[in-house]
N, C-alpha and C. Protein backbone atom coordinates (compact mmCIF):
# COMPACT_ATOMS: atom_id res chain seq x y z
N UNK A 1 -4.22 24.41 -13.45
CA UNK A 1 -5.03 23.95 -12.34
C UNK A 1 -6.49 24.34 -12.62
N UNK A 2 -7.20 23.29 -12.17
CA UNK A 2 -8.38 23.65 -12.67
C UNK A 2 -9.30 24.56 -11.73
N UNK A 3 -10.80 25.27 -11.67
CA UNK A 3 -11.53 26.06 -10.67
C UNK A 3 -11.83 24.77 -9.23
N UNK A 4 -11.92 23.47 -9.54
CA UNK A 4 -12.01 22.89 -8.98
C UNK A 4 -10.99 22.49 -7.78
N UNK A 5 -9.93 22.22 -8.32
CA UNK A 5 -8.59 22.24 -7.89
C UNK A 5 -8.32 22.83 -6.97
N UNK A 6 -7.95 24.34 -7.66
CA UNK A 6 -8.11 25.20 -6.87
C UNK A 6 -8.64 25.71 -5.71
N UNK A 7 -10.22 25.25 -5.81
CA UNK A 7 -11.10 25.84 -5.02
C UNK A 7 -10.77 24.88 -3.78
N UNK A 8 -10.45 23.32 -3.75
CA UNK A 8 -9.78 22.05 -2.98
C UNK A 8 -8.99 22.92 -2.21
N UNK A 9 -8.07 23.66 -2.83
CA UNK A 9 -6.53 23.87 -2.04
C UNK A 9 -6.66 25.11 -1.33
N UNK A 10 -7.70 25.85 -1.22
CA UNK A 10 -8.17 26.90 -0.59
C UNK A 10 -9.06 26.47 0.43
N UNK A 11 -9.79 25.14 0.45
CA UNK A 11 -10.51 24.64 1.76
C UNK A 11 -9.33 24.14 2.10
N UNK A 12 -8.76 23.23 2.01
CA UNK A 12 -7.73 22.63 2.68
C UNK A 12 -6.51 23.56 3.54
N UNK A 13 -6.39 24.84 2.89
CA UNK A 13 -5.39 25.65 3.16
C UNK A 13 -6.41 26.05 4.74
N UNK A 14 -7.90 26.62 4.55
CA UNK A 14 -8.45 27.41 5.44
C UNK A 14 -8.12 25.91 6.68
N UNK A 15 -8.54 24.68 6.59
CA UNK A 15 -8.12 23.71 7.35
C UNK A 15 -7.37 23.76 8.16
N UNK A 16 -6.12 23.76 7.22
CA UNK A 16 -5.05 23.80 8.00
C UNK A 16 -4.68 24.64 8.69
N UNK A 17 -5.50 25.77 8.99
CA UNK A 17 -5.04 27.51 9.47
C UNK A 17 -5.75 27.46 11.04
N UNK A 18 -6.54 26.77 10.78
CA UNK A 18 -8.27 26.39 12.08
C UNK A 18 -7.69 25.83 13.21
N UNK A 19 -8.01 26.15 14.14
CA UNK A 19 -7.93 25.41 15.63
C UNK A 19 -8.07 24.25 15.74
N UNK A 20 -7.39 23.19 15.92
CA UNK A 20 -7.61 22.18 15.62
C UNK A 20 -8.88 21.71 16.99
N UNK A 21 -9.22 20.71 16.52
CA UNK A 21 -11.01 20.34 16.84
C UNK A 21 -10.34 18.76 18.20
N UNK A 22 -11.17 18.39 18.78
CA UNK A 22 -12.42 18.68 18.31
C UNK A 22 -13.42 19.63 19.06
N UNK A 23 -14.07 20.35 18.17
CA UNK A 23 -15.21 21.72 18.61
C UNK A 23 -16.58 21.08 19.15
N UNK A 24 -17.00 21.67 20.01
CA UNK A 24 -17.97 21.56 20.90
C UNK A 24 -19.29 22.44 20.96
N UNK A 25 -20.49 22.46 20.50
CA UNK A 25 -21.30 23.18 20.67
C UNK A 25 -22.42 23.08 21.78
N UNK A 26 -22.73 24.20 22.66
CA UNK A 26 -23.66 24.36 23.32
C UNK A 26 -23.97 25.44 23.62
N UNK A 27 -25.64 25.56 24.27
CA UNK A 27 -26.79 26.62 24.73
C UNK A 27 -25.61 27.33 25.27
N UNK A 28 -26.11 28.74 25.68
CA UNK A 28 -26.00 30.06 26.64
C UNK A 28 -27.18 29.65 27.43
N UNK A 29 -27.34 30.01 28.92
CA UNK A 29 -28.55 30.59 29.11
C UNK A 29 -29.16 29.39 29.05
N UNK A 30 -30.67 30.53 28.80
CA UNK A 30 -31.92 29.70 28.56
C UNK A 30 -33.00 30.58 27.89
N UNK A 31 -33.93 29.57 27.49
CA UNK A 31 -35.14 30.10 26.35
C UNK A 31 -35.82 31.22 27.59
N UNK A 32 -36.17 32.82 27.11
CA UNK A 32 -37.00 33.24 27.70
C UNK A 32 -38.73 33.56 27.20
N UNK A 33 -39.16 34.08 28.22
CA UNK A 33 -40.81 34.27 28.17
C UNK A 33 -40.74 34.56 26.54
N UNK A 34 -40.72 35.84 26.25
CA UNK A 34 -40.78 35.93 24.62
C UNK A 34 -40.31 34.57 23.98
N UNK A 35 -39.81 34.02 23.88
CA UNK A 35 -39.07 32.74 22.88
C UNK A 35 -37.78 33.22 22.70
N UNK A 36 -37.28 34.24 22.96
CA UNK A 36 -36.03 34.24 22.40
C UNK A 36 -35.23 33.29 23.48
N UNK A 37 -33.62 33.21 22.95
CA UNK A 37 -32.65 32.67 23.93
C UNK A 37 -31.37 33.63 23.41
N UNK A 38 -30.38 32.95 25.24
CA UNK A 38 -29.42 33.78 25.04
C UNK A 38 -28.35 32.98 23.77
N UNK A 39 -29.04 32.29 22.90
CA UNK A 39 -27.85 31.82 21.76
C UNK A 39 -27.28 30.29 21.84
N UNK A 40 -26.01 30.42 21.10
CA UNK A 40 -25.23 29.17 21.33
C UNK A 40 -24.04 29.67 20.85
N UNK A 41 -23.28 28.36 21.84
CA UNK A 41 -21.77 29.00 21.33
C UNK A 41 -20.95 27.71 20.84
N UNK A 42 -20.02 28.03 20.29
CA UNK A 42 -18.83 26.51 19.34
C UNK A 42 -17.73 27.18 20.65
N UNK A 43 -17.57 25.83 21.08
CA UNK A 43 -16.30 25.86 21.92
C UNK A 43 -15.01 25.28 21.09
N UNK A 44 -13.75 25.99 21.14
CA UNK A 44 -12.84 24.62 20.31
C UNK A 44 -12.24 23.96 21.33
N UNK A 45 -11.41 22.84 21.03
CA UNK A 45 -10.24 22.30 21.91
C UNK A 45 -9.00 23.20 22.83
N UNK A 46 -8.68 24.03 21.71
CA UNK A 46 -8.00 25.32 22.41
C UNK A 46 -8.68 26.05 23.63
N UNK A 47 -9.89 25.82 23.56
CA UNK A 47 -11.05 26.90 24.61
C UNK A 47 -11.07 28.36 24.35
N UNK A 48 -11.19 28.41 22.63
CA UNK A 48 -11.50 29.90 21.99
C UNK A 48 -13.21 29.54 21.89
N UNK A 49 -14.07 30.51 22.67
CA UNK A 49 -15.22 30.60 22.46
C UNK A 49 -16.16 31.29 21.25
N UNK A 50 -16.56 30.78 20.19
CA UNK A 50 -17.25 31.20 19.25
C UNK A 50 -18.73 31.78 19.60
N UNK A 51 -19.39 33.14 20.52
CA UNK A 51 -20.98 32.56 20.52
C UNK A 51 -21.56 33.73 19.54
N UNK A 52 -23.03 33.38 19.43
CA UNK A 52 -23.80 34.85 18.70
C UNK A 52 -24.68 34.33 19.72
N UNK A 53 -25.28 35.46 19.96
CA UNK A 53 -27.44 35.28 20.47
C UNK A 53 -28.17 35.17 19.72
N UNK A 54 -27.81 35.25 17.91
CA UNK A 54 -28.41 34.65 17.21
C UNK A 54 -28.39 33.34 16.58
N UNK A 55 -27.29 32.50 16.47
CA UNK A 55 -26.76 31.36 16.45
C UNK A 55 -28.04 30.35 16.75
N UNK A 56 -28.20 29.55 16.10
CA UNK A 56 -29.34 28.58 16.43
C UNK A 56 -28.43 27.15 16.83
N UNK A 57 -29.22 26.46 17.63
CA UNK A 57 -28.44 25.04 17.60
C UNK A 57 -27.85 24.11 16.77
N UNK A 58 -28.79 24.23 15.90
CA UNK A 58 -28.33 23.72 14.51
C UNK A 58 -27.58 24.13 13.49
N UNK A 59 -27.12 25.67 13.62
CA UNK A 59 -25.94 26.61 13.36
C UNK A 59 -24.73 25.74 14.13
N UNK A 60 -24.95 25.84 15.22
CA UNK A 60 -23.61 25.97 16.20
C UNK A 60 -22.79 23.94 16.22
N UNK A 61 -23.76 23.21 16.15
CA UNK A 61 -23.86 21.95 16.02
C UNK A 61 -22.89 21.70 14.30
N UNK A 62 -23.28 22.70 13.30
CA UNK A 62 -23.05 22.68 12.33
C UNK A 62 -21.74 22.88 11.88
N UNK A 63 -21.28 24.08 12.78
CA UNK A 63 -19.63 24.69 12.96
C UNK A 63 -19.30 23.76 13.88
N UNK A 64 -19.43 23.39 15.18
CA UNK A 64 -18.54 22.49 15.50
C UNK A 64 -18.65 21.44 14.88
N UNK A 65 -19.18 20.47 14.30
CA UNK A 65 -19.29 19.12 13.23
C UNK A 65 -18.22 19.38 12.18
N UNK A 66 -18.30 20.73 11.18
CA UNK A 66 -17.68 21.13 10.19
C UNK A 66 -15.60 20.87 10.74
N UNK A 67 -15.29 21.18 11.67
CA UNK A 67 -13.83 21.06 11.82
C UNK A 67 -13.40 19.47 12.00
N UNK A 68 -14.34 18.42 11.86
CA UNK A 68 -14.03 17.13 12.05
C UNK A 68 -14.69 16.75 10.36
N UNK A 69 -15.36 17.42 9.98
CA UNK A 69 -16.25 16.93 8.57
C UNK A 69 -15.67 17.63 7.45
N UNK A 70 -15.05 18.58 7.63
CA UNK A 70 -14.55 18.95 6.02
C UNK A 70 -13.18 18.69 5.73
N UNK A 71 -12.70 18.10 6.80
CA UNK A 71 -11.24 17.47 6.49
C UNK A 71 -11.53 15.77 6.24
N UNK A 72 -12.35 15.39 6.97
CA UNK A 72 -12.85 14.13 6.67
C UNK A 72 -13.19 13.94 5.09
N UNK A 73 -14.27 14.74 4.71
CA UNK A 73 -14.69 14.87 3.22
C UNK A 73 -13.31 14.95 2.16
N UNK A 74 -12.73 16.46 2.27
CA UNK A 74 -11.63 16.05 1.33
C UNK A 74 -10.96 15.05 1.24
N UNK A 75 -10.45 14.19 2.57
CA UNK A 75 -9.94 13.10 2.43
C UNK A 75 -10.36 12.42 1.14
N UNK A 76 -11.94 11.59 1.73
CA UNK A 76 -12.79 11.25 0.94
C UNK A 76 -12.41 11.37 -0.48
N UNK A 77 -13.09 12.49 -0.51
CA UNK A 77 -12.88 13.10 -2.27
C UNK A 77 -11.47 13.00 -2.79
N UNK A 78 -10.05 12.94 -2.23
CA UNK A 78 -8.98 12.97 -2.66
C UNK A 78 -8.59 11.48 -2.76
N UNK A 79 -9.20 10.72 -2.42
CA UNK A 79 -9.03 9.61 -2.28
C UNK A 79 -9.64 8.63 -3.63
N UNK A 80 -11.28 9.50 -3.62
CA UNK A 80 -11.94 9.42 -5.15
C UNK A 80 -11.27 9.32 -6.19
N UNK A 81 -10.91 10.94 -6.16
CA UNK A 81 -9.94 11.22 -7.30
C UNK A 81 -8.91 10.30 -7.50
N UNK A 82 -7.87 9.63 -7.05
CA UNK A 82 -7.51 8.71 -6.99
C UNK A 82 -7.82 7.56 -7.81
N UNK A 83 -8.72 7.03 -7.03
CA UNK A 83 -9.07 6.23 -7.81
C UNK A 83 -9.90 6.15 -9.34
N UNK A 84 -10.14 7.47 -9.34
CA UNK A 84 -10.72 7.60 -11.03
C UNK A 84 -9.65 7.76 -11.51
N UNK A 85 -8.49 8.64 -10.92
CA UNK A 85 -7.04 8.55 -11.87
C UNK A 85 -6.82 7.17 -12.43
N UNK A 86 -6.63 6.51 -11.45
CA UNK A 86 -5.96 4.70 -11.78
C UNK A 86 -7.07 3.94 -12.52
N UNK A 87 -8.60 4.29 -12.27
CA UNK A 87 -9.65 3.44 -13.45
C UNK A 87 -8.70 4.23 -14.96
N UNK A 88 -9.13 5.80 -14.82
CA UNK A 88 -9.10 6.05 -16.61
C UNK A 88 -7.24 5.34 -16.88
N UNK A 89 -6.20 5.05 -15.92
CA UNK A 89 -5.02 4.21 -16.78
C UNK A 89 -5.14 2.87 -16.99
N UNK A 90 -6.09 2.38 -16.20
CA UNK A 90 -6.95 0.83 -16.63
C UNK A 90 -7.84 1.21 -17.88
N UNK A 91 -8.28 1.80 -17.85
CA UNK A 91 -9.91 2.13 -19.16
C UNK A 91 -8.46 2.39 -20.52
N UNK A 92 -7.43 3.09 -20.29
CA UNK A 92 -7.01 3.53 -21.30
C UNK A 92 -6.19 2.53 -21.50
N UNK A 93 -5.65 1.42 -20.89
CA UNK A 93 -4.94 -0.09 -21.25
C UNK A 93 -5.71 -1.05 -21.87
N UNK A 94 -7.14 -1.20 -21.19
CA UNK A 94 -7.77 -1.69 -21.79
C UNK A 94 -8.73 -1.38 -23.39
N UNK A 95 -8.67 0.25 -24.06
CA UNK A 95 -8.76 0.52 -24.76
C UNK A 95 -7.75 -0.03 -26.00
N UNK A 96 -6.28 0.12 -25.35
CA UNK A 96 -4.90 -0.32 -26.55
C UNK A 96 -5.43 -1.63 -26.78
N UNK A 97 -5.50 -2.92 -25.27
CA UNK A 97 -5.28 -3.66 -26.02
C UNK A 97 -6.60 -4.06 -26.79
N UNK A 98 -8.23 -3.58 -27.01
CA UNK A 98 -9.14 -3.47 -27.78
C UNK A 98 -8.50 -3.27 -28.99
N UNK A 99 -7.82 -2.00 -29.24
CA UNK A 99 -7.26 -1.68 -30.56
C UNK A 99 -6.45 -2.59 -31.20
N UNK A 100 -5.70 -3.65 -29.96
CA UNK A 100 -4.38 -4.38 -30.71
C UNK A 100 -5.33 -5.34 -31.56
N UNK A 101 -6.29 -5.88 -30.49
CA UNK A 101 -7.03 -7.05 -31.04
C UNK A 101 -7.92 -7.06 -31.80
N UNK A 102 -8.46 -5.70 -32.14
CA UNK A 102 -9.44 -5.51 -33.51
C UNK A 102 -8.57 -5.16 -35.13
N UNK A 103 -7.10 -4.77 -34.87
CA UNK A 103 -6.48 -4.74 -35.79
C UNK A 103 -5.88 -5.59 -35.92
N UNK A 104 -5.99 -6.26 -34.97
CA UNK A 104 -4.88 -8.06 -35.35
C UNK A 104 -5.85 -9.01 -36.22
N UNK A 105 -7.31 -8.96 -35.85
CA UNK A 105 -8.16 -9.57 -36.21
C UNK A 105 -8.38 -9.44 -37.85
N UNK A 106 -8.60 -7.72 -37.74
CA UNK A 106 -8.79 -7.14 -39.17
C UNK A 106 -7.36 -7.64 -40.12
N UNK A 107 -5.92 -7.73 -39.65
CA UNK A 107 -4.99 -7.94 -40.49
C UNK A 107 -4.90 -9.53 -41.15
N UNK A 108 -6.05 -10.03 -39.77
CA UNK A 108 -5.73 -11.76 -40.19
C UNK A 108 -7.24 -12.21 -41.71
N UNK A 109 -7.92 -10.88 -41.32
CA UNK A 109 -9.03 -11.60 -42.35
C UNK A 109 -10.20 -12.38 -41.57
N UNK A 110 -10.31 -12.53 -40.61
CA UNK A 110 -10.72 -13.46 -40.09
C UNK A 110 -12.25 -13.30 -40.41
N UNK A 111 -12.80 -13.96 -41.09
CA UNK A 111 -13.87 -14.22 -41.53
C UNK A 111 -15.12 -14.74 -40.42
N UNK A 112 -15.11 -14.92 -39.62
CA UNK A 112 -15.73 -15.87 -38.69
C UNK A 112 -17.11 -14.93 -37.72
N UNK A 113 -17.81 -15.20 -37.58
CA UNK A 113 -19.27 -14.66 -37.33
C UNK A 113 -18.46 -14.13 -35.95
N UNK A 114 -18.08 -15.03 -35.21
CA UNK A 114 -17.76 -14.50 -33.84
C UNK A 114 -16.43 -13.36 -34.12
N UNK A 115 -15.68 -13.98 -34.74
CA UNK A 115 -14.79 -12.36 -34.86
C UNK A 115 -15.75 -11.19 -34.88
N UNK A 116 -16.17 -11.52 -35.78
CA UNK A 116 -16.94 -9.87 -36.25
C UNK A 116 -17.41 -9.22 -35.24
N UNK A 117 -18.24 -10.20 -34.41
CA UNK A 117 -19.37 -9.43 -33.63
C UNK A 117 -18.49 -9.12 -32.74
N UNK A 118 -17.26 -9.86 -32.49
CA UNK A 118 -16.52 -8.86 -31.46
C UNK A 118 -15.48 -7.89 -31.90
N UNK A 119 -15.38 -7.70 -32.83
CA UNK A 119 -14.83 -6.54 -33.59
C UNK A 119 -15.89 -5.14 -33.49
N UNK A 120 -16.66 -5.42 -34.16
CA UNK A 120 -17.94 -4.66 -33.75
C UNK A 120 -18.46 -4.38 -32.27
N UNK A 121 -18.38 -5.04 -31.31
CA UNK A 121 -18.63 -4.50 -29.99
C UNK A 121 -16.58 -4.15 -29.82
N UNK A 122 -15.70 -4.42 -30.06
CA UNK A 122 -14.80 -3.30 -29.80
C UNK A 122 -14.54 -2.21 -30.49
N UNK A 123 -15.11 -2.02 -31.30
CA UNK A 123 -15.36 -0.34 -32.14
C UNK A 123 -16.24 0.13 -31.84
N UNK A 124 -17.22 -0.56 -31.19
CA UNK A 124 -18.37 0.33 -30.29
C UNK A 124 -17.77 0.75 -29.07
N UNK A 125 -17.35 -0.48 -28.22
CA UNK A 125 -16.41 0.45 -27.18
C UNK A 125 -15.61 1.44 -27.25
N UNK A 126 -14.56 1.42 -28.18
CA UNK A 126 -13.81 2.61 -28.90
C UNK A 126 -14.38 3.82 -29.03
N UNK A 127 -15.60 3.89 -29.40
CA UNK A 127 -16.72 5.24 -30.03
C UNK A 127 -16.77 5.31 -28.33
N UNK A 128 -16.98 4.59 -27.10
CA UNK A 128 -17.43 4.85 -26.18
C UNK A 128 -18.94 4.64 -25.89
N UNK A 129 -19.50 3.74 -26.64
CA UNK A 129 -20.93 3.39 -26.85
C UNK A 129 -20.94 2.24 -26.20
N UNK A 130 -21.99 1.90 -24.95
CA UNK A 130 -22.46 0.91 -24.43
C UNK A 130 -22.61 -0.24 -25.81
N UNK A 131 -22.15 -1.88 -25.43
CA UNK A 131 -22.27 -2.71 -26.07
C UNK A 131 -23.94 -3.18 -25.84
């Protein structure tokens, strides 16, 4: 397994452990004379209250967003992955049959301007070199 992998199945695990959402953020209070305020707090669905008095809005906005957004994302990304799996078994079918047809070509002799040049752009593909 790779660090990547890994590191996937350890967000996903913390996921699955979390209160399920959806989480709610809002003020304490209110701004006083100095500027300070009494904070903000992440409410969840359960009604476990998260607050600090240091917590900024954009903190608290951030944690409640995060229990609807990082399960969303992996989706996403697992879904990616996916589909780069199934391109590289297309890229790697379409590599064989490159190979069938530059050695079928090469076994026939084929002399012909257009063979070549596509013999030559499929051994460039092969190397993995833009045609």
């Amino acid at each position: 397994m790779t660090d990547v992998e890994q590191r996937l199945r350890e967000i996903e695990e913390r996921v699955s452990k979390a209160t399920p959402g959806p989480w709610e953020a809002y003020g304490v209070g209110g701004i006083h004379m100095d500027g300070t305020s009494d904070g903000y707090s992440v409410m969840t669905a359960a009604g476990k209250r998260l607050h600090s008095p240091y917590m900024t809005q954009a903190d608290a906005d951030f944690i409640a967003h995060a229990r609807e957004d990082v399960p969303w994302l992996l989706s996403l990304l697992r879904e990616r992955e996916e589909q780069a799996r199934q391109l590289g078994v297309q890229m790697e079918r379409y590599l064989d049959a490159l190979v069938e047809i530059r050695d079928y070509a090469w076994d026939r002799g084929d002399p012909s301007p257009d063979a070549e040049h596509m013999l030559e752009l499929a051994d460039a593909a092969l190397r993995g070199e833009q045609p």
